[in-house]
Structure formats: structure tokens, C-alpha cells
C-alpha atoms as a PDB file:
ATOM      1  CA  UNK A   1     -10.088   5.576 -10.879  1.00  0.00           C
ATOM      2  CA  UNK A   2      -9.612   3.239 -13.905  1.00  0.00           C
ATOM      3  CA  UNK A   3      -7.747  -0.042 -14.904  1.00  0.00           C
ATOM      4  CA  UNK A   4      -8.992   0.873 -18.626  1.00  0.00           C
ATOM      5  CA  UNK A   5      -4.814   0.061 -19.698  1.00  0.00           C
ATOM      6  CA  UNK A   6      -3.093  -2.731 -20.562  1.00  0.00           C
ATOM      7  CA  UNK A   7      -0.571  -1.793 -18.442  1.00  0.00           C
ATOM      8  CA  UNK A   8      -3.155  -2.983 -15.339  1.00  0.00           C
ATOM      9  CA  UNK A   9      -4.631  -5.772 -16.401  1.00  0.00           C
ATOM     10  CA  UNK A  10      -3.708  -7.628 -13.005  1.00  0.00           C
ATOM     11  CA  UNK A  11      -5.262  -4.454 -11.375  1.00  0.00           C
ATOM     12  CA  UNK A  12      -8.610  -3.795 -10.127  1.00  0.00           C
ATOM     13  CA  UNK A  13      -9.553  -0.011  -9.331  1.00  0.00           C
ATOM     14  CA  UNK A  14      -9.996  -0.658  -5.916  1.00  0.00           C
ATOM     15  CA  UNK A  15      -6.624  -2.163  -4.967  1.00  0.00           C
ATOM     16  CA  UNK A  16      -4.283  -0.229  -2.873  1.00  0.00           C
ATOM     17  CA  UNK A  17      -0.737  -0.269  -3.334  1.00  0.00           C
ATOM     18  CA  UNK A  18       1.893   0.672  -1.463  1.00  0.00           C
ATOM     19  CA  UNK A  19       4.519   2.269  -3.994  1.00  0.00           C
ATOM     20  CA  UNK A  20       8.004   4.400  -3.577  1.00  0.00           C
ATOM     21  CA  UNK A  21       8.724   7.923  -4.661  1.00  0.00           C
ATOM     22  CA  UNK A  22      11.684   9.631  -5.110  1.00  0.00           C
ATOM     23  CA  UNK A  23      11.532  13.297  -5.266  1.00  0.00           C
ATOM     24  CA  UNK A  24       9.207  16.074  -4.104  1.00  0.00           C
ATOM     25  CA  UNK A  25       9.359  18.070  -7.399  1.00  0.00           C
ATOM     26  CA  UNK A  26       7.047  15.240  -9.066  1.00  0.00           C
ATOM     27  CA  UNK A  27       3.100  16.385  -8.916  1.00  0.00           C
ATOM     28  CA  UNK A  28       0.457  16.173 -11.570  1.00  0.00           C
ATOM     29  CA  UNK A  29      -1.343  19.605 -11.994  1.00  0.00           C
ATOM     30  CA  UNK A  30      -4.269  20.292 -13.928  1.00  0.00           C
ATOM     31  CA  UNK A  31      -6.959  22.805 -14.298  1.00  0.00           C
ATOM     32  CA  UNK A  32     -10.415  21.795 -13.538  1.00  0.00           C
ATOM     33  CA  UNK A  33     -11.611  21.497 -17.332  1.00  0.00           C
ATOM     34  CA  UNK A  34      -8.795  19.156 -17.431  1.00  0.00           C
ATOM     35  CA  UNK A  35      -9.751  16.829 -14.569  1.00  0.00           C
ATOM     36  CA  UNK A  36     -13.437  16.616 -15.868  1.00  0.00           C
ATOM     37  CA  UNK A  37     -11.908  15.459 -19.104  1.00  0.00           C
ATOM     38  CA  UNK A  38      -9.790  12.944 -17.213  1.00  0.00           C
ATOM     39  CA  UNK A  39     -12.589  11.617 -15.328  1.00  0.00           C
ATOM     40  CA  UNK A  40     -14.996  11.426 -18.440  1.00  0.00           C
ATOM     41  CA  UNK A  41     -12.507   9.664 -20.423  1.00  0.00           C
ATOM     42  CA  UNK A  42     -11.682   6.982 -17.836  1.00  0.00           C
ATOM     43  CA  UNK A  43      -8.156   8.498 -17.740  1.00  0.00           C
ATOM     44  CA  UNK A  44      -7.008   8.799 -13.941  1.00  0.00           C
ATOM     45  CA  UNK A  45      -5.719   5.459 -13.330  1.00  0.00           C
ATOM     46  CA  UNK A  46      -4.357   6.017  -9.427  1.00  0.00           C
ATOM     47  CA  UNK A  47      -4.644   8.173  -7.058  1.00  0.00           C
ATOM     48  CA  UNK A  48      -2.839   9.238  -3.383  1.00  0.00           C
ATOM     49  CA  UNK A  49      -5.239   8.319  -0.606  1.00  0.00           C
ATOM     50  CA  UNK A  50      -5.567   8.324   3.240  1.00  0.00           C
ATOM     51  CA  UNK A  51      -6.768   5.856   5.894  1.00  0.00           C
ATOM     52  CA  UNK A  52     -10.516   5.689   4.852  1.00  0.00           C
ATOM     53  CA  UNK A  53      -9.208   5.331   1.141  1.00  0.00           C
ATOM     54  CA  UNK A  54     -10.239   8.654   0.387  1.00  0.00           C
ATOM     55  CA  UNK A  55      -8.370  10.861  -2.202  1.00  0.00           C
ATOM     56  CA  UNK A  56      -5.662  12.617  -0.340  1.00  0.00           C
ATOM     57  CA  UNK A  57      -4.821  16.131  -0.799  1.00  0.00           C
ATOM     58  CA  UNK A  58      -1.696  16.531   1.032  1.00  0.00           C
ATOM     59  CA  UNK A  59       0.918  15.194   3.535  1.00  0.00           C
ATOM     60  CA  UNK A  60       1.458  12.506   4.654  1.00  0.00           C
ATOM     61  CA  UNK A  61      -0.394  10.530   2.157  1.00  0.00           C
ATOM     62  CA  UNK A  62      -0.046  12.395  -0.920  1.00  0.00           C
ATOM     63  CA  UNK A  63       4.152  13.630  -0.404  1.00  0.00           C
ATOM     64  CA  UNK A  64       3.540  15.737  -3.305  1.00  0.00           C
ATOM     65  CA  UNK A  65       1.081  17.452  -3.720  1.00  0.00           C
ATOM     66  CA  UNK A  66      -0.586  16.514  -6.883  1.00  0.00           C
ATOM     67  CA  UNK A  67      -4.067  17.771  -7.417  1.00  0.00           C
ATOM     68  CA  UNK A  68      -7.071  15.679  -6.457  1.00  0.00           C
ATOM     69  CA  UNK A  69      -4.245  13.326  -5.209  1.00  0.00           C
ATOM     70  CA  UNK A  70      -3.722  12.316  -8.571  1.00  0.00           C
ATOM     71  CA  UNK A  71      -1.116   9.830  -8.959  1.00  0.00           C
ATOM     72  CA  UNK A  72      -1.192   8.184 -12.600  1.00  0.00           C
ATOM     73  CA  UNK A  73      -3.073   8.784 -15.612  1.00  0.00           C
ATOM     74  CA  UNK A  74      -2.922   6.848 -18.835  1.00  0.00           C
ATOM     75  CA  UNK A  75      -3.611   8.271 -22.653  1.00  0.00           C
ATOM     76  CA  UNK A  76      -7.130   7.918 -24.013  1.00  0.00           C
ATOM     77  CA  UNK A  77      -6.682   4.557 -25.778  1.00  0.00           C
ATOM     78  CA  UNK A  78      -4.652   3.575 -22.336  1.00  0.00           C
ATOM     79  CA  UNK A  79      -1.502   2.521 -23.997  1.00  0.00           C
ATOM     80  CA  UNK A  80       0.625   4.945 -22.247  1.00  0.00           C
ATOM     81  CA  UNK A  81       0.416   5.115 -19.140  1.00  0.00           C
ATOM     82  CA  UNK A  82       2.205   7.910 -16.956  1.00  0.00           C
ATOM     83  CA  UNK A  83       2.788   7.554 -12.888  1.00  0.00           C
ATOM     84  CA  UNK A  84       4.918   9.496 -10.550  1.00  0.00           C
ATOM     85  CA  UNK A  85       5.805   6.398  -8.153  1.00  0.00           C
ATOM     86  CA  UNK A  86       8.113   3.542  -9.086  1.00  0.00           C
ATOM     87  CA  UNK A  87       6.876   0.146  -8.858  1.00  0.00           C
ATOM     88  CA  UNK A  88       9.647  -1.216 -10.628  1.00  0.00           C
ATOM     89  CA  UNK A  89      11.657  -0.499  -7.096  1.00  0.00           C
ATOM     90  CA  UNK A  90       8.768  -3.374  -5.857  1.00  0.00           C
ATOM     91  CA  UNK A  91      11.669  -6.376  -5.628  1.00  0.00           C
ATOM     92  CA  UNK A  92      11.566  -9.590  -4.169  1.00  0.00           C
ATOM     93  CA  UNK A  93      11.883  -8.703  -0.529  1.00  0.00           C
ATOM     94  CA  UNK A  94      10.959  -5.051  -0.461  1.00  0.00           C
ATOM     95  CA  UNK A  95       7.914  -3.892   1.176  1.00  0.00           C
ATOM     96  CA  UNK A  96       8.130  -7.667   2.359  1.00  0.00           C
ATOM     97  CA  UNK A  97       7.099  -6.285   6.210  1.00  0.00           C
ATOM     98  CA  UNK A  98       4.376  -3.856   4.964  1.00  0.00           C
ATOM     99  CA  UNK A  99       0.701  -5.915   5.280  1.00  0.00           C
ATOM    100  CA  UNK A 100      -1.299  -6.231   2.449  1.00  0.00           C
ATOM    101  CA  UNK A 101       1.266  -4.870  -0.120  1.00  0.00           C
ATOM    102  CA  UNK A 102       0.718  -5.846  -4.030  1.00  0.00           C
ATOM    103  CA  UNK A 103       2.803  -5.742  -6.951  1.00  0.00           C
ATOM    104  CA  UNK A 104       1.068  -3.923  -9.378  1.00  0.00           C
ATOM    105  CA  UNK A 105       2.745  -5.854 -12.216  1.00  0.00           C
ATOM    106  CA  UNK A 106       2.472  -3.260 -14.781  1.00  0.00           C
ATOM    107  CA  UNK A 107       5.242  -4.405 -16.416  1.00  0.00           C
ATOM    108  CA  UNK A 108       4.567  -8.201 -17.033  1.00  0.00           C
ATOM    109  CA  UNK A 109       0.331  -6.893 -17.549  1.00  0.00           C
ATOM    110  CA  UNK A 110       2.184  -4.472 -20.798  1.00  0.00           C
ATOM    111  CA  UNK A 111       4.588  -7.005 -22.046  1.00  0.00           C
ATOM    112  CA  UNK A 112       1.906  -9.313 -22.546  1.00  0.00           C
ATOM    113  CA  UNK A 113      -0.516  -6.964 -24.169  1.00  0.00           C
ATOM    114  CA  UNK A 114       2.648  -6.208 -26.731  1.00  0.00           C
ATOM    115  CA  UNK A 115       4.072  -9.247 -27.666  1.00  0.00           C
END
């Protein structure tokens, strides 16, 4: 995976989060030209992963099913930035019992990059 956005300039690629999703009709597909382009271009920014931090192609760790347990991507350039979990539901006091939970701080990482 990448942190080549703005929006994760307080990320590193090999931070885990712990993030919410709402829905089970949200999955990223993608044929397999597709993902190679993704991967060459530095495009797949986070992905669904089990225990050993490995990709994770289905239940429990990846509740939807997206391919290669893809779980955001951003746009070439990296200034747009598409994910199918909401971090903005990461409050002051949620996932407060959950060890080793981050805030990804996308939003405070993008609103500096566009002042």
C-alpha cells in the first residue's frame, strides 16, 4: 500500500487502523489489468487485513468482500482519495477500549495540504 496522498500525510503504509463500515453493498472490484495498474501507480492506499497483517480476502476481516482486500485507493496525482470505511465516525471516545487504535487524520492531513 501507499501514503503517496495528501490526504495521509500523518500515515505511514504500515499502520493499522481500526475503522467502521456501514453497509455490506460497499466493495471495490477490479479486473486484474486494473490492479496491476493500481499497484504500479502507487494507487492502493489501504487494504482489509487479518491477524498476521496479511491482505484479507474475506470474512471476518474484510466484511465486504472487496478484491485483494482492497479498501481505499486514491487518483494518480493522490488528491482524491476514495475509501469504503468512515474514519470521520473516529470521535473522541470511540474505539477508546480497542488497543492500539489510530486516527488516521485524513481530514486535518487534506485541509492542510489545501489551505
Amino acid at each position: 500500500v501507499s501514503n503517496n496522498s495528501p490526504w495521509l500525510n500523518y500515515c505511514e503504509p504500515s499502520d493499522i487502523f481500526i475503522s467502521s463500515i456501514q453497509g455490506e453493498n460497499l466493495r471495490f472490484v477490479a479486473d486484474e489489468d486494473m490492479i496491476i495498474e493500481l499497484i504500479k501507480n502507487n494507487q492502493i492506499v489501504s487494504q482489509f487485513v487479518d491477524f498476521n497483517n496479511k491482505p484479507a480476502a474475506k470474512m471476518p476481516h474484510n466484511p465486504v468482500g472487496s478484491i485483494c482486500g482492497i479498501e481505499s485507493i486514491c487518483s494518480a496525482d493522490g488528491k482524491v482519495l476514495g475509501k469504503l470505511t468512515q474514519p470521520f465516525r473516529k470521535t473522541r471516545g470511540c474505539f477508546a477500549n480497542i488497543e492500539d487504535s489510530k486516527d488516521q487524520r485524513i481530514f486535518e492531513a487534506g485541509i492542510n495540504y489545501f489551505k
